[in-house]
PDB file of N, CA and C in Angstrom:
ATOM      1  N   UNK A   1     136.359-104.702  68.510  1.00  0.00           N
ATOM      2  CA  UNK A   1     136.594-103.860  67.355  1.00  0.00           C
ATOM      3  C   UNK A   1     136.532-102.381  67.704  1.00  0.00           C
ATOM      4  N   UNK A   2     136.998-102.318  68.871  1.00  0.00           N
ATOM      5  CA  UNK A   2     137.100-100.543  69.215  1.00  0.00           C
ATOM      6  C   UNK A   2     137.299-100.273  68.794  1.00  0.00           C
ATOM      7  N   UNK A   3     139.085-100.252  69.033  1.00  0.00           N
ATOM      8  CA  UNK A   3     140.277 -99.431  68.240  1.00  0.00           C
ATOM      9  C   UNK A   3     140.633 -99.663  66.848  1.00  0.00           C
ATOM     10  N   UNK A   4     140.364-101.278  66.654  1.00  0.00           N
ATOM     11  CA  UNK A   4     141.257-101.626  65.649  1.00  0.00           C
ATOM     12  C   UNK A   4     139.791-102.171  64.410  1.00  0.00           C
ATOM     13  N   UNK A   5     140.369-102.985  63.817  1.00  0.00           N
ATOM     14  CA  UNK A   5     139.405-104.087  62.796  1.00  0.00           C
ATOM     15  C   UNK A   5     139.266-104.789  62.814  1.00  0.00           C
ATOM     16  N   UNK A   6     138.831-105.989  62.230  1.00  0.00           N
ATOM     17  CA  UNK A   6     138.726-107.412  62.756  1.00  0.00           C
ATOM     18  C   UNK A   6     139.755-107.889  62.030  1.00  0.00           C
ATOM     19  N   UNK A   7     140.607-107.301  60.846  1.00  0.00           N
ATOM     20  CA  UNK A   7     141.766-107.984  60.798  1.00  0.00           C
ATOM     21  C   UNK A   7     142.774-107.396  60.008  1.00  0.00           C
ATOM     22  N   UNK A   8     144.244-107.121  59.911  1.00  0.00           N
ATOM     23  CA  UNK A   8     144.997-106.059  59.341  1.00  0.00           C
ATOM     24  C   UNK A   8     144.872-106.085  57.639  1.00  0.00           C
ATOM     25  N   UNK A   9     143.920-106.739  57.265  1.00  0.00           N
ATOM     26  CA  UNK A   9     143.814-106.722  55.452  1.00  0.00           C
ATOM     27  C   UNK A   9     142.857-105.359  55.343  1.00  0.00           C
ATOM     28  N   UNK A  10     141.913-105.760  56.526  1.00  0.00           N
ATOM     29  CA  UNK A  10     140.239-104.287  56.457  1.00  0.00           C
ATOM     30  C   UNK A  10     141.154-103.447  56.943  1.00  0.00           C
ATOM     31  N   UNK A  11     141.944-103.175  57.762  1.00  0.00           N
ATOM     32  CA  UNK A  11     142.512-102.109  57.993  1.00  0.00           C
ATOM     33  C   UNK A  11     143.444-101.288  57.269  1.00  0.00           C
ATOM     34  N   UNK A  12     143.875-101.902  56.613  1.00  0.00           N
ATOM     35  CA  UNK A  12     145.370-101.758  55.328  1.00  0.00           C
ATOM     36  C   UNK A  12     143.969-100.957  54.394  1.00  0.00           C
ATOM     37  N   UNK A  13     143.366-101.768  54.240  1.00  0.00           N
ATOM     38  CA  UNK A  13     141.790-101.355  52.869  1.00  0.00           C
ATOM     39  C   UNK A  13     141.358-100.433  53.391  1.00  0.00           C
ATOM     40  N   UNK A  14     141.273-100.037  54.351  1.00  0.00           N
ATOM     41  CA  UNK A  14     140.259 -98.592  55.327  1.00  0.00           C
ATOM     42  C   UNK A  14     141.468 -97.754  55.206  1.00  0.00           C
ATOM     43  N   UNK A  15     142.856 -97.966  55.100  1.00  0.00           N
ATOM     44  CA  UNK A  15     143.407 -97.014  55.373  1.00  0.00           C
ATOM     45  C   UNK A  15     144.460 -96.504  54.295  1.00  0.00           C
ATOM     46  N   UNK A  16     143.572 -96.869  53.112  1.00  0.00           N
ATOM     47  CA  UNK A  16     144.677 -96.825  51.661  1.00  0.00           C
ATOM     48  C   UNK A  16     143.758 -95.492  51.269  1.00  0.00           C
ATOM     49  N   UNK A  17     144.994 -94.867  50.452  1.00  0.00           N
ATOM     50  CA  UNK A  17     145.062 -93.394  49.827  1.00  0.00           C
ATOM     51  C   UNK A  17     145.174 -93.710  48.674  1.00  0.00           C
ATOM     52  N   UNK A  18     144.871 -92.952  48.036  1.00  0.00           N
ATOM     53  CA  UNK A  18     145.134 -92.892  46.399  1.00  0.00           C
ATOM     54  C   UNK A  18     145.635 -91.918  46.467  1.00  0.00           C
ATOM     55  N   UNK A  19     146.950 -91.841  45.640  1.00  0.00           N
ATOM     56  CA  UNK A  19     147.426 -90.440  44.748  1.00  0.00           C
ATOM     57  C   UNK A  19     146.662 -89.426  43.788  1.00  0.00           C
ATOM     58  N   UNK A  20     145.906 -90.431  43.112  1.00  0.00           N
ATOM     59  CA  UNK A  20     144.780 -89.650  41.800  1.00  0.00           C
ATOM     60  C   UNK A  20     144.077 -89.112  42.358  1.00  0.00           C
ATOM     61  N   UNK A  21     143.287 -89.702  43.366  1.00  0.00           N
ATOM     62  CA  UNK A  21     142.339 -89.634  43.580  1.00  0.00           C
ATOM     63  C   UNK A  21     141.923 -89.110  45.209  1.00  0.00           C
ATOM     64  N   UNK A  22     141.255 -87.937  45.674  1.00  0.00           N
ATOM     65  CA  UNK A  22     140.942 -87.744  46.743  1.00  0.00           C
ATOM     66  C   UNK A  22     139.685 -88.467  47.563  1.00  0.00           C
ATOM     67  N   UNK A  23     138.714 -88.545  46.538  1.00  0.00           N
ATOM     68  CA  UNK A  23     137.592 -88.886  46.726  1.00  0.00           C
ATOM     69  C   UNK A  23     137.257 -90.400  46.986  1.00  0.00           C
ATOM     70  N   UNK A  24     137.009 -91.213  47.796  1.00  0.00           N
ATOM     71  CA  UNK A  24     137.155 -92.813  47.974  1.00  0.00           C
ATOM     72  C   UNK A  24     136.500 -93.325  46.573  1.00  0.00           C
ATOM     73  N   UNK A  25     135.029 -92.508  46.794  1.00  0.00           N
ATOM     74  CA  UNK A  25     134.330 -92.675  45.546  1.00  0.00           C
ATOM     75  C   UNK A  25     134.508 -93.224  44.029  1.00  0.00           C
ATOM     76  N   UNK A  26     135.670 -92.226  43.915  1.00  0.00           N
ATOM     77  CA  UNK A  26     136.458 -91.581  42.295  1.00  0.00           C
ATOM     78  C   UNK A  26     137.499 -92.392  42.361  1.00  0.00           C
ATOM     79  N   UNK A  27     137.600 -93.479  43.073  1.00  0.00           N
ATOM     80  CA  UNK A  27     139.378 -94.031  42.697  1.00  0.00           C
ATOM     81  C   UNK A  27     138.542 -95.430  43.101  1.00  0.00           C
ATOM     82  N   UNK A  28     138.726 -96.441  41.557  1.00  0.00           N
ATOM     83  CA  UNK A  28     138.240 -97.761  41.631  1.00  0.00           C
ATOM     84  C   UNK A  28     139.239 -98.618  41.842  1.00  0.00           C
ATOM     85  N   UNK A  29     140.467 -98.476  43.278  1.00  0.00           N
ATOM     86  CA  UNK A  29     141.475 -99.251  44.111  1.00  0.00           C
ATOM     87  C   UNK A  29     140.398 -98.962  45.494  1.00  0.00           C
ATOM     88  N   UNK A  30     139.694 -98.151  45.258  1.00  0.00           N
ATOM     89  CA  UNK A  30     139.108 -97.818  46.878  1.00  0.00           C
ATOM     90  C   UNK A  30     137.739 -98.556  47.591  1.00  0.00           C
ATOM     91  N   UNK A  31     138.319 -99.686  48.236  1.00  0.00           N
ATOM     92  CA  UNK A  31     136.827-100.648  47.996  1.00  0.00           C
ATOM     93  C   UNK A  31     136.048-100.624  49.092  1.00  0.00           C
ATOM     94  N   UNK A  32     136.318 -99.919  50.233  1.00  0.00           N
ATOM     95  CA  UNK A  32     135.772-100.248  51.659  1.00  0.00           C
ATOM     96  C   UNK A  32     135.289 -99.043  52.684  1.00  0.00           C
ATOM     97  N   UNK A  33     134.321 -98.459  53.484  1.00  0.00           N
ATOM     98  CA  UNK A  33     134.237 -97.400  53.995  1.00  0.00           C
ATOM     99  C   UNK A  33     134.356 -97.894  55.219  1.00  0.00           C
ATOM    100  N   UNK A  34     134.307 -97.429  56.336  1.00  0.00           N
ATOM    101  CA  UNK A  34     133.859 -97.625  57.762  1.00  0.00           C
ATOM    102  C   UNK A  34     133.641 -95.775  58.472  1.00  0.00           C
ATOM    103  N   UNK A  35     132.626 -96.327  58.837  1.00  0.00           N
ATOM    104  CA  UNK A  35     131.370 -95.311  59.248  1.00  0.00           C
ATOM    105  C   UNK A  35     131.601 -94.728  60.627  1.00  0.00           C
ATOM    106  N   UNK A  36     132.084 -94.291  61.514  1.00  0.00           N
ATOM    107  CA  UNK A  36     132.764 -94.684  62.885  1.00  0.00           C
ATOM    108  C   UNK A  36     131.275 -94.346  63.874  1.00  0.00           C
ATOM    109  N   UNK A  37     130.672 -93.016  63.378  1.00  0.00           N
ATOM    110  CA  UNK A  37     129.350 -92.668  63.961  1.00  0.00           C
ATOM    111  C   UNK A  37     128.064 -93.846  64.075  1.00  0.00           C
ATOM    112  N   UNK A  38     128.192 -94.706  62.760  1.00  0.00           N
ATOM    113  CA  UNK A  38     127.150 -95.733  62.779  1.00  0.00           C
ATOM    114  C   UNK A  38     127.956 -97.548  62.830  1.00  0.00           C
ATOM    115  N   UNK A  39     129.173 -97.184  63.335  1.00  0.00           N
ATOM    116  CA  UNK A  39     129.757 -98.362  63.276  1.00  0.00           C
ATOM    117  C   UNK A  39     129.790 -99.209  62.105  1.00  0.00           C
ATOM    118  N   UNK A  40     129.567 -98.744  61.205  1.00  0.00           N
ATOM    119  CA  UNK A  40     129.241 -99.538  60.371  1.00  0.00           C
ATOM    120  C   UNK A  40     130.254 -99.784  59.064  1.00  0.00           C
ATOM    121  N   UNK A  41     130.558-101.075  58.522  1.00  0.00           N
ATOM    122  CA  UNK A  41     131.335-100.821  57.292  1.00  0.00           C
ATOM    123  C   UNK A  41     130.660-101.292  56.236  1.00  0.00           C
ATOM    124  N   UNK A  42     131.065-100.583  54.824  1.00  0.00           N
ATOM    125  CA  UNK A  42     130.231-100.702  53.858  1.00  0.00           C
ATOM    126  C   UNK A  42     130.935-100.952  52.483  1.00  0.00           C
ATOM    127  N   UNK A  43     130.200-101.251  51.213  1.00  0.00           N
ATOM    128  CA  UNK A  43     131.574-101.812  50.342  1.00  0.00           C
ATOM    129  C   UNK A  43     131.037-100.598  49.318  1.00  0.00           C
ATOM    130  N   UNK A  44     131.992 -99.907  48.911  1.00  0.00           N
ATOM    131  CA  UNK A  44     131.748 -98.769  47.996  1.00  0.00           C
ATOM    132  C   UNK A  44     131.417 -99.038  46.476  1.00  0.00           C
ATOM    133  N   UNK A  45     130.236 -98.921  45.842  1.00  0.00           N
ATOM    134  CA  UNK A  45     129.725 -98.887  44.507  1.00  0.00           C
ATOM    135  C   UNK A  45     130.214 -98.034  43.455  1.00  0.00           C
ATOM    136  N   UNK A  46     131.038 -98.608  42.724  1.00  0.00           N
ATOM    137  CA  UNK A  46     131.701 -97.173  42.307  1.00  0.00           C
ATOM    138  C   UNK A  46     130.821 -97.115  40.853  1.00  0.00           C
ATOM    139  N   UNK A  47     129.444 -96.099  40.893  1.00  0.00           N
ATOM    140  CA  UNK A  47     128.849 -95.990  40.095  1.00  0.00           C
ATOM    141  C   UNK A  47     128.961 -94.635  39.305  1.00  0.00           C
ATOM    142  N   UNK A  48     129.385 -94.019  39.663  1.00  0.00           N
ATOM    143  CA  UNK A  48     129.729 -92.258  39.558  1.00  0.00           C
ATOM    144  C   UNK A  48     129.445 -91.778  40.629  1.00  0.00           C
ATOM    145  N   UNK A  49     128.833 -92.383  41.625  1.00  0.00           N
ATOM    146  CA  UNK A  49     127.779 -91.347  42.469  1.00  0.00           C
ATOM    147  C   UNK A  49     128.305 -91.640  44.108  1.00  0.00           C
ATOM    148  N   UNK A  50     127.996 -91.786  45.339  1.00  0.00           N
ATOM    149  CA  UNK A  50     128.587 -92.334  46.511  1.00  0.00           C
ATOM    150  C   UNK A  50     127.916 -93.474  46.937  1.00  0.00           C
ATOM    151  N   UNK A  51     127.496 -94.349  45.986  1.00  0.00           N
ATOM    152  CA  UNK A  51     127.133 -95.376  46.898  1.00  0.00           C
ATOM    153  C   UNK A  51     127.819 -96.417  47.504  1.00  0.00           C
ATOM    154  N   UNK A  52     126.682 -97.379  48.229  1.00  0.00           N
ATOM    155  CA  UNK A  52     127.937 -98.084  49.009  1.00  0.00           C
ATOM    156  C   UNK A  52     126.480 -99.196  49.668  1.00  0.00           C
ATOM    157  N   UNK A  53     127.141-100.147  49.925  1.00  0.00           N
ATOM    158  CA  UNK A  53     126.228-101.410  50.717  1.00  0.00           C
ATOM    159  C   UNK A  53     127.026-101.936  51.881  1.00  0.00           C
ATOM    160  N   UNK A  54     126.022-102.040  53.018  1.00  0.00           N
ATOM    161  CA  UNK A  54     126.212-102.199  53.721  1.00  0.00           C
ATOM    162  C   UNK A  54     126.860-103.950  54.103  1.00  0.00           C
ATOM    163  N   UNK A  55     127.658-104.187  54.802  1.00  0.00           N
ATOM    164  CA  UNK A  55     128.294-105.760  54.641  1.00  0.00           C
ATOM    165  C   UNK A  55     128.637-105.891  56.323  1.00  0.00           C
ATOM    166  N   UNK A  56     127.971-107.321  56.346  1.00  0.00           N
ATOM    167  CA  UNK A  56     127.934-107.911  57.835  1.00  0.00           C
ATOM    168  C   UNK A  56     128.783-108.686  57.690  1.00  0.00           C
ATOM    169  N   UNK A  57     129.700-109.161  56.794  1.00  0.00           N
ATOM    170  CA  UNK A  57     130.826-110.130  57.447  1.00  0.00           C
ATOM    171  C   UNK A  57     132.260-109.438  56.378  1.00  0.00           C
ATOM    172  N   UNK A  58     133.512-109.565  56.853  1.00  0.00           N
ATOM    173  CA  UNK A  58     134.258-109.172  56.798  1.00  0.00           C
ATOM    174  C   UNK A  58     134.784-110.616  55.208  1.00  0.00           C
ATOM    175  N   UNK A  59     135.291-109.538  53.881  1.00  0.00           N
ATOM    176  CA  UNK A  59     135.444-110.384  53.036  1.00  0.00           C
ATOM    177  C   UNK A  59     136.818-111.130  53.461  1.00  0.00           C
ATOM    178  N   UNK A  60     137.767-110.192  54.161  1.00  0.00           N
ATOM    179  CA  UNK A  60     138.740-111.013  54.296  1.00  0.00           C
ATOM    180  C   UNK A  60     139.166-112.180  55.160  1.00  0.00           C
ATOM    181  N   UNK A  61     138.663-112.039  56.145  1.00  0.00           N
ATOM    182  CA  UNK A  61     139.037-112.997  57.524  1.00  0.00           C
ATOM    183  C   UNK A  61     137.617-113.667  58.021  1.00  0.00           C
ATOM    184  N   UNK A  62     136.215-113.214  57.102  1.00  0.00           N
ATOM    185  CA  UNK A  62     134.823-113.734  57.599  1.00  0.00           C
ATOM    186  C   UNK A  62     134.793-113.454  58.858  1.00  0.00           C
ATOM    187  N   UNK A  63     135.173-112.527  59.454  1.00  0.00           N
ATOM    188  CA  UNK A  63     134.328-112.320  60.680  1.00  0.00           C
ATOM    189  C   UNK A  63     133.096-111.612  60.735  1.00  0.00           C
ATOM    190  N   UNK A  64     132.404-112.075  61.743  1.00  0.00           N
ATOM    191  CA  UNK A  64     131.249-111.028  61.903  1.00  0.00           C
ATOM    192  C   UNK A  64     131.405-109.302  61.750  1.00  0.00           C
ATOM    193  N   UNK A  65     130.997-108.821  61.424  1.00  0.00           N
ATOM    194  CA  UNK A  65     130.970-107.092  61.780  1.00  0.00           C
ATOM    195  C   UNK A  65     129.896-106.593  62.539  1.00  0.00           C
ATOM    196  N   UNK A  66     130.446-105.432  63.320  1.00  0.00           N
ATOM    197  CA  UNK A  66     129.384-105.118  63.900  1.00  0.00           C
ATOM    198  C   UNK A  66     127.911-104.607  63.238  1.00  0.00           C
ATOM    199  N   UNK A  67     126.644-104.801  64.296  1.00  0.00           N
ATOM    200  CA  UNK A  67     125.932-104.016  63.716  1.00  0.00           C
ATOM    201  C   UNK A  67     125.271-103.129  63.713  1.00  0.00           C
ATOM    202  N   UNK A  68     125.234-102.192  62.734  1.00  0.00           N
ATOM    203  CA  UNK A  68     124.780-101.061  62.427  1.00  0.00           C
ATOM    204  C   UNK A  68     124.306 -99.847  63.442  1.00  0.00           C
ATOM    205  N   UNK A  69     124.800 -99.072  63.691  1.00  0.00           N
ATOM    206  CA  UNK A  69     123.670 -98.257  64.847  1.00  0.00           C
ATOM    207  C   UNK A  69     123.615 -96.972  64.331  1.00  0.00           C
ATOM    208  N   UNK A  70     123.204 -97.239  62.770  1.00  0.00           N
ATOM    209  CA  UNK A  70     122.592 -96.107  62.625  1.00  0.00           C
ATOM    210  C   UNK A  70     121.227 -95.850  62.694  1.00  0.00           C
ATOM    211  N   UNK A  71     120.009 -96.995  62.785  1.00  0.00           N
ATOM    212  CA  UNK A  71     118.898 -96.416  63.304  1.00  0.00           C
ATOM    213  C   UNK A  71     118.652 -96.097  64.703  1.00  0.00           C
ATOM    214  N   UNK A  72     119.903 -96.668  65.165  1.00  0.00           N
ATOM    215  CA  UNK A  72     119.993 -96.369  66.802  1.00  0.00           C
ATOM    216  C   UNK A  72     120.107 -94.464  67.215  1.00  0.00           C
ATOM    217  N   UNK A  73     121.256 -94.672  66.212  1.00  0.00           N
ATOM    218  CA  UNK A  73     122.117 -92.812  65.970  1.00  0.00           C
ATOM    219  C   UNK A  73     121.031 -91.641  65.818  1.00  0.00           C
ATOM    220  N   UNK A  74     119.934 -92.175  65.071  1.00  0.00           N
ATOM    221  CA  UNK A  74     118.575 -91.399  64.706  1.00  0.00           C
ATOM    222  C   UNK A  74     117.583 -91.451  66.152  1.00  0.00           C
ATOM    223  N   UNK A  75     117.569 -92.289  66.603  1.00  0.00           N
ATOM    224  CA  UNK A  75     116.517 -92.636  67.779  1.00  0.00           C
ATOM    225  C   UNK A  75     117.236 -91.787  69.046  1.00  0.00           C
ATOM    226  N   UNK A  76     118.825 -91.820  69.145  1.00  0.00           N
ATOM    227  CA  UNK A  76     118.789 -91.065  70.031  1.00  0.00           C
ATOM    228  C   UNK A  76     118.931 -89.403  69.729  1.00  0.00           C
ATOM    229  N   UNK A  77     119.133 -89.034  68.741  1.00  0.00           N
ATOM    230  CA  UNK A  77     118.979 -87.652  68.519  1.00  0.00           C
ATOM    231  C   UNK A  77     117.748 -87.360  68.752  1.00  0.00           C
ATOM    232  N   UNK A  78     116.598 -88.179  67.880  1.00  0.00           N
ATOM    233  CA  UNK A  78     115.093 -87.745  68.477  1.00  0.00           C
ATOM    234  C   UNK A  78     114.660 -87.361  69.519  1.00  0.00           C
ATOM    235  N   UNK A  79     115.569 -88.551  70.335  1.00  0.00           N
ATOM    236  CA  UNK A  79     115.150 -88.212  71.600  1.00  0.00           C
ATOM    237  C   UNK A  79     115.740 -87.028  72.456  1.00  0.00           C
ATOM    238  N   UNK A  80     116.658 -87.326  72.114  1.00  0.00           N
ATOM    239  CA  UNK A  80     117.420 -85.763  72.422  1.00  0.00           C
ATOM    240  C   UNK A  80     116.765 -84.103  71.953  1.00  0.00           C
ATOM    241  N   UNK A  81     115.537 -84.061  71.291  1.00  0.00           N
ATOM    242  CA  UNK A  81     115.468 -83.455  71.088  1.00  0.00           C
ATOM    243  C   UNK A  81     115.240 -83.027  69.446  1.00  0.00           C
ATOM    244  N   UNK A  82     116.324 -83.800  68.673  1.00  0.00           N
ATOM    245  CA  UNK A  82     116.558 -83.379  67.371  1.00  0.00           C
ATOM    246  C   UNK A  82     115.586 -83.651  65.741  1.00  0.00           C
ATOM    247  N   UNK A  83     114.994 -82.917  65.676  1.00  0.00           N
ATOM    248  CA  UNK A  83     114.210 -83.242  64.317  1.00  0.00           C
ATOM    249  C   UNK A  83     115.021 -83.751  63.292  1.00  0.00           C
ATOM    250  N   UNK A  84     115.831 -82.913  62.808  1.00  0.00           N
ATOM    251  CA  UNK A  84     116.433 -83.029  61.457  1.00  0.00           C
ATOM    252  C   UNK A  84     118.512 -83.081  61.548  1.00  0.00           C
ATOM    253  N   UNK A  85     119.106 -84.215  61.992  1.00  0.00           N
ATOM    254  CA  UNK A  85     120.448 -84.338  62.580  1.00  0.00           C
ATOM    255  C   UNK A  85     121.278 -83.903  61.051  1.00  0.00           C
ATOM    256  N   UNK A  86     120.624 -83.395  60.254  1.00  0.00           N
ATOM    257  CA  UNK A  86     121.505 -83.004  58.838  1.00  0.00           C
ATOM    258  C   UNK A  86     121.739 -81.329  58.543  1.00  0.00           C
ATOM    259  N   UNK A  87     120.432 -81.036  59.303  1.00  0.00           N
ATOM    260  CA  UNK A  87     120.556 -79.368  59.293  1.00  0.00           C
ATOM    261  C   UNK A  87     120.951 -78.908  60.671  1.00  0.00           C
ATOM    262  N   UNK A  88     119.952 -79.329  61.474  1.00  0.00           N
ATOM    263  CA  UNK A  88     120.683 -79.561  62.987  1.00  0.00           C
ATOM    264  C   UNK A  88     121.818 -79.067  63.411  1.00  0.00           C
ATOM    265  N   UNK A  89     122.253 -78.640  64.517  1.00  0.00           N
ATOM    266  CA  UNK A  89     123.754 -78.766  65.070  1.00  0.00           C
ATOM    267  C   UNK A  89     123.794 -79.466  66.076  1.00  0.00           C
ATOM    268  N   UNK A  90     124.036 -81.173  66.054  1.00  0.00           N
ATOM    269  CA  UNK A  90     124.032 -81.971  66.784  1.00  0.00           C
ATOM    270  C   UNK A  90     125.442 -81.499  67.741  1.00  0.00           C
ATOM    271  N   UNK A  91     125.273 -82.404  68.697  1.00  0.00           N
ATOM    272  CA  UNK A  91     126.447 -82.644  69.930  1.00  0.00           C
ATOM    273  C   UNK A  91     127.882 -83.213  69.093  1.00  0.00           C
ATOM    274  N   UNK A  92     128.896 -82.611  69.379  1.00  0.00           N
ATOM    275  CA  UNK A  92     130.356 -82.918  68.366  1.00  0.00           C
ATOM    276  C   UNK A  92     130.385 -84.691  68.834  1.00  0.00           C
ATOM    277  N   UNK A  93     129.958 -84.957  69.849  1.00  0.00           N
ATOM    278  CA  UNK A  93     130.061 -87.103  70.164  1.00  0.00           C
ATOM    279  C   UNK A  93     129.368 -87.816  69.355  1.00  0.00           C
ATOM    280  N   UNK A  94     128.261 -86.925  68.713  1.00  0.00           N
ATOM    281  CA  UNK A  94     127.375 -87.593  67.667  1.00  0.00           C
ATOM    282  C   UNK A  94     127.852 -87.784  66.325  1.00  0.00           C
ATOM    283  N   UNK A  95     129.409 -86.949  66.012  1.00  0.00           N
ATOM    284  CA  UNK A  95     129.866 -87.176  65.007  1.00  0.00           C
ATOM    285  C   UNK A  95     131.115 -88.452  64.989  1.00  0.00           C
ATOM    286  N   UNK A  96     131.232 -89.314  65.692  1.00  0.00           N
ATOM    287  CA  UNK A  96     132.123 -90.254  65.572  1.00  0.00           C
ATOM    288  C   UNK A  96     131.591 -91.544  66.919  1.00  0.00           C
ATOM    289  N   UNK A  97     132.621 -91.965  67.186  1.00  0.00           N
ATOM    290  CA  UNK A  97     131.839 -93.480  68.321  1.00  0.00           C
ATOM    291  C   UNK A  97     131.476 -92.780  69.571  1.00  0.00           C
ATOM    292  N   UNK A  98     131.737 -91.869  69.550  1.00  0.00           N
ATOM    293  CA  UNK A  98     131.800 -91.324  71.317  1.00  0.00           C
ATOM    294  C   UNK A  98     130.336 -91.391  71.478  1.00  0.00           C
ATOM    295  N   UNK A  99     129.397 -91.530  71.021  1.00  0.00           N
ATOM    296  CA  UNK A  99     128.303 -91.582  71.411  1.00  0.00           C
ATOM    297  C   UNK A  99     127.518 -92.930  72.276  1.00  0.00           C
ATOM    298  N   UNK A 100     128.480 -94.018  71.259  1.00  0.00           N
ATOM    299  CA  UNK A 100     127.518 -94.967  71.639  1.00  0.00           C
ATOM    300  C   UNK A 100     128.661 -95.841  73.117  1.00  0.00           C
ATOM    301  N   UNK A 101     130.506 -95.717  72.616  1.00  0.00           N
ATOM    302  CA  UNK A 101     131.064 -95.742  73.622  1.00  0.00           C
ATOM    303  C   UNK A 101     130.939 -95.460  74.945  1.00  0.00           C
ATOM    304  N   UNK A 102     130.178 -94.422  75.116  1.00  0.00           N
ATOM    305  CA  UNK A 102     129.906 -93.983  76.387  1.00  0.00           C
ATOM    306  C   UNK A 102     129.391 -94.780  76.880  1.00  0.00           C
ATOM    307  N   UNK A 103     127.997 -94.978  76.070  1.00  0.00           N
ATOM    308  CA  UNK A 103     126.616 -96.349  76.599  1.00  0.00           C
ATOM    309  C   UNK A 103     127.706 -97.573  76.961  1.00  0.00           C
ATOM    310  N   UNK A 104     128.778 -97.905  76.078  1.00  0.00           N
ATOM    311  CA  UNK A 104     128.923 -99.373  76.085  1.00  0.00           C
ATOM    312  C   UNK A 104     129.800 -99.369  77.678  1.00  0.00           C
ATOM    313  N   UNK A 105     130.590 -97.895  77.626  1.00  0.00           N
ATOM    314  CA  UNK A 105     131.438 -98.080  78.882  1.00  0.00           C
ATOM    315  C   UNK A 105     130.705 -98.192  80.137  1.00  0.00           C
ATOM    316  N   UNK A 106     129.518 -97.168  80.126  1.00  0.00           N
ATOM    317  CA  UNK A 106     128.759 -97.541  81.235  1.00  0.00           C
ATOM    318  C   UNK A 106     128.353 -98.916  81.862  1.00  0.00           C
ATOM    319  N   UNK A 107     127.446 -99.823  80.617  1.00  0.00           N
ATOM    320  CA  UNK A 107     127.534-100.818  80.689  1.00  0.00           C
ATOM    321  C   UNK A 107     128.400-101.940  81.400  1.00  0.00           C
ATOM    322  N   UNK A 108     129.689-101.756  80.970  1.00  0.00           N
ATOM    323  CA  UNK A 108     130.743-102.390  81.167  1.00  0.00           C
ATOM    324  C   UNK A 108     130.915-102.066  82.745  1.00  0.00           C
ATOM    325  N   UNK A 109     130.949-101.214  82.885  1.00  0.00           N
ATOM    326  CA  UNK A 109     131.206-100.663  84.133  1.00  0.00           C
ATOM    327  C   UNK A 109     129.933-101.334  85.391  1.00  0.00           C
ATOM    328  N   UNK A 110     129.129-101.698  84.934  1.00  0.00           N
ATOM    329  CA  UNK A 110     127.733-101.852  85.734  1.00  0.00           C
ATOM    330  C   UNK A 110     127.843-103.505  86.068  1.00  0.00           C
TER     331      UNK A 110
END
């Protein structure tokens, strides 16, 4: 699930626009987020506000999804140094997969 999704329905859904609506939030056609920094995809609550829950299997095709590395995303900023990654001016890799890609390529590589 590098590049792509686990199947072209989540991807079509990750990658739909609304005309009305800019905000994923504000437009109740908009059902799905994906997180690229925490890998993570989530199903959007459309309560007024931004919420959203987190979902380990894919509604359309039931596959597994990956999981989560956003307490991972926190552990390594700490360690890096970083108290607070919201006020912060983290590293620009910390804002999308490049962070954890690196780890996985190394890996791969080893």
């Amino acid at each position: 699930m590098t590049n792509s999704h686990c199947c072209q329905r989540m991807s079509e859904s990750l990658k739909f626009n609304c005309d009305s609506h800019s905000d994923p939030f504000a437009c109740p056609d908009s059902l799905f987020l994906y997180i690229p920094k925490f890998d993570e995809y989530r199903l959007i609550i459309h309560d007024g506000g931004s919420s959203s829950v987190l979902i380990s299997f894919c509604p359309f095709c039931g596959a597994t999804l990956p999981k989560s590395k956003r307490e991972a995303w926190f552990e390594k900023l700490a360690a890096l140094g970083f108290e607070d990654p919201g006020e912060d001016e983290i590293p620009e890799e910390f804002n999308d997969r490049r962070w954890y890609s690196k780890s996985l390529d190394t890996i791969v590589a080893e």
